[in-house]
Protein backbone atom coordinates (compact mmCIF):
# COMPACT_ATOMS: atom_id res chain seq x y z
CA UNK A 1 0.00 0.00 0.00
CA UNK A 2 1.19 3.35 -1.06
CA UNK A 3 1.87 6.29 1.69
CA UNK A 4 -0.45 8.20 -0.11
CA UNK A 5 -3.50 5.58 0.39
CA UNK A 6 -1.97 5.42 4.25
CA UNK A 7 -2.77 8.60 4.39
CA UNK A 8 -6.19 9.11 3.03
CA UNK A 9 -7.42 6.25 5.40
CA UNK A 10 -6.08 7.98 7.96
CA UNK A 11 -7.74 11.16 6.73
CA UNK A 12 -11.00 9.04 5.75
CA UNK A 13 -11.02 7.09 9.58
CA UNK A 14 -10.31 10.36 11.59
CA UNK A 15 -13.07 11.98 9.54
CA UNK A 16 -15.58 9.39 10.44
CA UNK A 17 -14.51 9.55 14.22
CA UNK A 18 -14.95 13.09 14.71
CA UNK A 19 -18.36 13.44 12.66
CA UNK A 20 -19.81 11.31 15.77
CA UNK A 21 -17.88 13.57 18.39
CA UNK A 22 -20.30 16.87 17.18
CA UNK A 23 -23.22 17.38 18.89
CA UNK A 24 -25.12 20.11 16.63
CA UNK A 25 -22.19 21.74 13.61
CA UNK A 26 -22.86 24.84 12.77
CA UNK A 27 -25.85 26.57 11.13
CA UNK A 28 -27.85 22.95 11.81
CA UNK A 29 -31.23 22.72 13.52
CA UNK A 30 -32.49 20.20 15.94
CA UNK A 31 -35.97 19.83 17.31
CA UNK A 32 -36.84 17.76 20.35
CA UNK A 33 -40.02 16.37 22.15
CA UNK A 34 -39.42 15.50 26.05
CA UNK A 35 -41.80 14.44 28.40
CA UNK A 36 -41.12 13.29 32.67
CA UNK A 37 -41.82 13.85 35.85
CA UNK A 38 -41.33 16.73 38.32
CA UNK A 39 -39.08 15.30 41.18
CA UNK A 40 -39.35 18.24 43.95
CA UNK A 41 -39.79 21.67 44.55
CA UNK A 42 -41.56 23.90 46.61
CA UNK A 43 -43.84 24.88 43.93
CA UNK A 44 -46.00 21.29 43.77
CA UNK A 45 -49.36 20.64 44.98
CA UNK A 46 -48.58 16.71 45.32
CA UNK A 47 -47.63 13.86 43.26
CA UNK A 48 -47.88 12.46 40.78
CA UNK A 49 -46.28 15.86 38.95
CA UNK A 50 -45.30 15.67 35.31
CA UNK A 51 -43.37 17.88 32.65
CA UNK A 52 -43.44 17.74 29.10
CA UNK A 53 -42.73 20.04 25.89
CA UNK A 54 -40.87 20.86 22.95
CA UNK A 55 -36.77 22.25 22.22
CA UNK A 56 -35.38 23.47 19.20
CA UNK A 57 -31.89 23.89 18.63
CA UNK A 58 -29.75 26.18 16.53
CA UNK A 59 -26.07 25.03 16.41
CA UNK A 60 -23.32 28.07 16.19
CA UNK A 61 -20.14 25.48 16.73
CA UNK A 62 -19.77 22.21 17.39
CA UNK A 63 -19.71 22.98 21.22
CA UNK A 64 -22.61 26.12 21.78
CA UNK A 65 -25.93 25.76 20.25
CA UNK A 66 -28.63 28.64 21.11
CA UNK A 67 -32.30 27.02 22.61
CA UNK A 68 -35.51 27.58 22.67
CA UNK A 69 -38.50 25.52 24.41
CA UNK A 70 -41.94 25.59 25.74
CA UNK A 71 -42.77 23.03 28.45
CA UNK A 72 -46.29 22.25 30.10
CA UNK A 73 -46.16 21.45 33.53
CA UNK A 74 -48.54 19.55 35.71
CA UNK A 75 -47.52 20.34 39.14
CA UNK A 76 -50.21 18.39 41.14
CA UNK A 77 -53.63 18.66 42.96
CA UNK A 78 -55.03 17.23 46.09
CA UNK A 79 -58.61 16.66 46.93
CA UNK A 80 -59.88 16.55 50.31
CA UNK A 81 -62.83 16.22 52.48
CA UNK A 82 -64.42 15.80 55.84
CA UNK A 83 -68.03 15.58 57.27
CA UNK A 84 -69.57 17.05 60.64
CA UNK A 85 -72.88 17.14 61.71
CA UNK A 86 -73.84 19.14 58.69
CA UNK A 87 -72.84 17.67 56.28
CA UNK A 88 -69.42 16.77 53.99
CA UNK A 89 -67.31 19.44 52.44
CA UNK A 90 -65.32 18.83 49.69
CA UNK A 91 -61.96 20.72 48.65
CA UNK A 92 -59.88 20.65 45.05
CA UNK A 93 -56.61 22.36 44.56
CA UNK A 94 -54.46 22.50 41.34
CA UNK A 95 -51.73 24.31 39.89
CA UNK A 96 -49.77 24.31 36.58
CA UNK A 97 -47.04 26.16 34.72
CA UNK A 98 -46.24 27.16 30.90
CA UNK A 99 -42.91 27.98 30.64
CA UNK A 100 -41.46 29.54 27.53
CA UNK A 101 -37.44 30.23 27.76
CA UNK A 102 -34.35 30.70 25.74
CA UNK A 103 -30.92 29.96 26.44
CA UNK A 104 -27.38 27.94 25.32
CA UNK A 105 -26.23 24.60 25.44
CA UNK A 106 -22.68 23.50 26.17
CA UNK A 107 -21.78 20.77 24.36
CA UNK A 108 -19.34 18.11 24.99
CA UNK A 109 -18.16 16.46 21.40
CA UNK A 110 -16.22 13.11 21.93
CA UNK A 111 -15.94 10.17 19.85
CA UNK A 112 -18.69 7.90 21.22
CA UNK A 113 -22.31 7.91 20.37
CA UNK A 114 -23.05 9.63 23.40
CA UNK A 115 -22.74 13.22 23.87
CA UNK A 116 -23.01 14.69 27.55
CA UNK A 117 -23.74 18.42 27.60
CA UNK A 118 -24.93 21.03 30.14
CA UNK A 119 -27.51 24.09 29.54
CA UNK A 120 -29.08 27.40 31.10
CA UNK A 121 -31.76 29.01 29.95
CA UNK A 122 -34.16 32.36 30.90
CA UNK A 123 -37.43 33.42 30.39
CA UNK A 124 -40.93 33.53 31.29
CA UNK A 125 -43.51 31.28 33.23
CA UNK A 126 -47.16 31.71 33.57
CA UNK A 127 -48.27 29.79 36.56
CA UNK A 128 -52.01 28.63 37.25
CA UNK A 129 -53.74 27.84 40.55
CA UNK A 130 -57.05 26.42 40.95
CA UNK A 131 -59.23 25.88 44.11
CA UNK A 132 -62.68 25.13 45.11
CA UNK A 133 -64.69 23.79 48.19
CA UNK A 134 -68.02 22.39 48.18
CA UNK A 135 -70.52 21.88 51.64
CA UNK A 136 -74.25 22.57 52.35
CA UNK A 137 -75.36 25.10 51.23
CA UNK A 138 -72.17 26.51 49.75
CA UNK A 139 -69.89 26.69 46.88
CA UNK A 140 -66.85 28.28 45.81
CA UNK A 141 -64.20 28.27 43.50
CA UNK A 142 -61.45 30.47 42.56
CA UNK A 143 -58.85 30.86 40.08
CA UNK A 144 -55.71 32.97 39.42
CA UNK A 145 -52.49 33.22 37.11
CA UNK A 146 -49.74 35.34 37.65
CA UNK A 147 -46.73 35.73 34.55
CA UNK A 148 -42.93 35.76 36.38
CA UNK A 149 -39.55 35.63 35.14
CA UNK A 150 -37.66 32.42 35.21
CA UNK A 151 -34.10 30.40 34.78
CA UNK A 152 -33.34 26.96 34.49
CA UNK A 153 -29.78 25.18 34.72
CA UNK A 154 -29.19 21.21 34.27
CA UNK A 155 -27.76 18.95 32.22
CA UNK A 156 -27.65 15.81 30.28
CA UNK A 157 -27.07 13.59 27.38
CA UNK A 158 -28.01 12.82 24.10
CA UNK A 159 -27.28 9.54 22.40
CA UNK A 160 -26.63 9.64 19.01
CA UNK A 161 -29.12 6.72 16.66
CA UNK A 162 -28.70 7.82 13.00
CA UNK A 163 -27.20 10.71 11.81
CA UNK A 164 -30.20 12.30 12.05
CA UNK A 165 -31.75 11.13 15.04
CA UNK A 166 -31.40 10.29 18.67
CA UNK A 167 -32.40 9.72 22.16
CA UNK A 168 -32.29 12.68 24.74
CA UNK A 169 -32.28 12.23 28.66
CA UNK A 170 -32.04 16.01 30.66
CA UNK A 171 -32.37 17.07 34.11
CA UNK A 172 -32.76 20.43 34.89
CA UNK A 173 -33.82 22.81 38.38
CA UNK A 174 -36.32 25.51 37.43
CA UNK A 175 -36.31 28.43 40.14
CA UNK A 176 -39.44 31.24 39.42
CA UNK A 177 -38.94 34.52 41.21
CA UNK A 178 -41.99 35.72 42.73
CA UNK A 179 -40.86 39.00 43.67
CA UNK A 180 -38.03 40.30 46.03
CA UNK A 181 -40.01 40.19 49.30
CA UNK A 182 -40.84 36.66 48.83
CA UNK A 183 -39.11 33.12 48.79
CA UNK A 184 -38.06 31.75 45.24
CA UNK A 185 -40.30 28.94 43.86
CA UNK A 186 -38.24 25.88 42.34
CA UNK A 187 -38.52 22.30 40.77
CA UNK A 188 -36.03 19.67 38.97
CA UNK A 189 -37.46 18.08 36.09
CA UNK A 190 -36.24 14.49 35.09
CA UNK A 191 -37.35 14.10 31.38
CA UNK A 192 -36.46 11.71 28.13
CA UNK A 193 -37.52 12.73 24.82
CA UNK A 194 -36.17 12.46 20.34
CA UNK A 195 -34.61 14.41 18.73
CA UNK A 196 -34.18 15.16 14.61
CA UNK A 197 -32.05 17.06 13.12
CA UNK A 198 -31.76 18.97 10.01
């Protein structure tokens, strides 16, 4: 074999490894469905709490891509009740969150199918809280939504199935500022989701 075919398998085989190292090249766009659960936070009703939405992705190097995502999130409810002499009175609460942010992922490009990265993000939430209570002779309900400015850091991993497609896990802590006077609502989100790129 000739140096000069040495060389252009060498060129040809490092090519190859590489091309699975990058995560999202330049100028290419990935879009991604997730859906989970909402682990903790001081913003849930109860359990069972879910999360799920949609990412896409705009590559500026093989390391930084710039995000955007909407995510609905069920945060809970609880139903109670309790009888006297009366009567039984019934109770509902719920609450749930659309959050719409922006932000960067960091990228880490290596030569396996996997690619581990971590992210931050900023933006807005618009959080919804439900109640009503039911007894003899009474009924109420009431409702309320209030908009507040959010950020979100986490990380994960996405694993690489064609060179188009892929699995995604991600875990990320949401914190939502409700103003200065008042304690910082939070959750961590543990979601899976596919991704395609373009």
């Amino acid at each position: 074999m000739t140096q000069r075919k040495v060389i252009l398998l060498a060129i040809g085989f490092c090519s190859c490894a590489f091309s699975q190292s990058v995560d999202l090249s330049h100028g290419k766009i990935e879009i991604r469905g997730f859906g989970g659960g909402v682990n903790a936070g001081n913003i849930l009703v109860a359990q069972p709490a879910f999360s799920a939405g949609a990412e896409g992705a705009i590559g500026l190097n093989r390391f930084v891509a710039v995000t955007g995502d909407y995510a609905f999130d069920h945060l809970g409810s609880t139903d109670d009740s309790f009888c006297f002499s009366g009567g039984c009175s019934q109770s509902h609460a719920s609450q749930q969150m659309h959050e719409f942010m922006g932000g960067f992922r960091f990228s880490i490009p290596n030569r396996s199918r996997i690619t581990p990265y971590a992210a931050i993000s900023a933006g807005g939430v618009v959080l919804h809280e439900k109640f009503s209570a039911n007894s003899p002779g009474f009924s109420s309900s009431e409702s309320d939504s209030m908009t507040k400015f959010a950020f979100a850091i986490g990380g994960g991993a996405n694993y690489r199935l064609t060179q188009r497609t892929g699995l995604n896990v991600d875990v990320r802590g949401v914190a939502v500022s409700f103003g200065f006077n008042s304690t910082p609502g939070w959750m961590v989100c543990t979601t899976g989701g596919f991704y395609f790129r373009f």
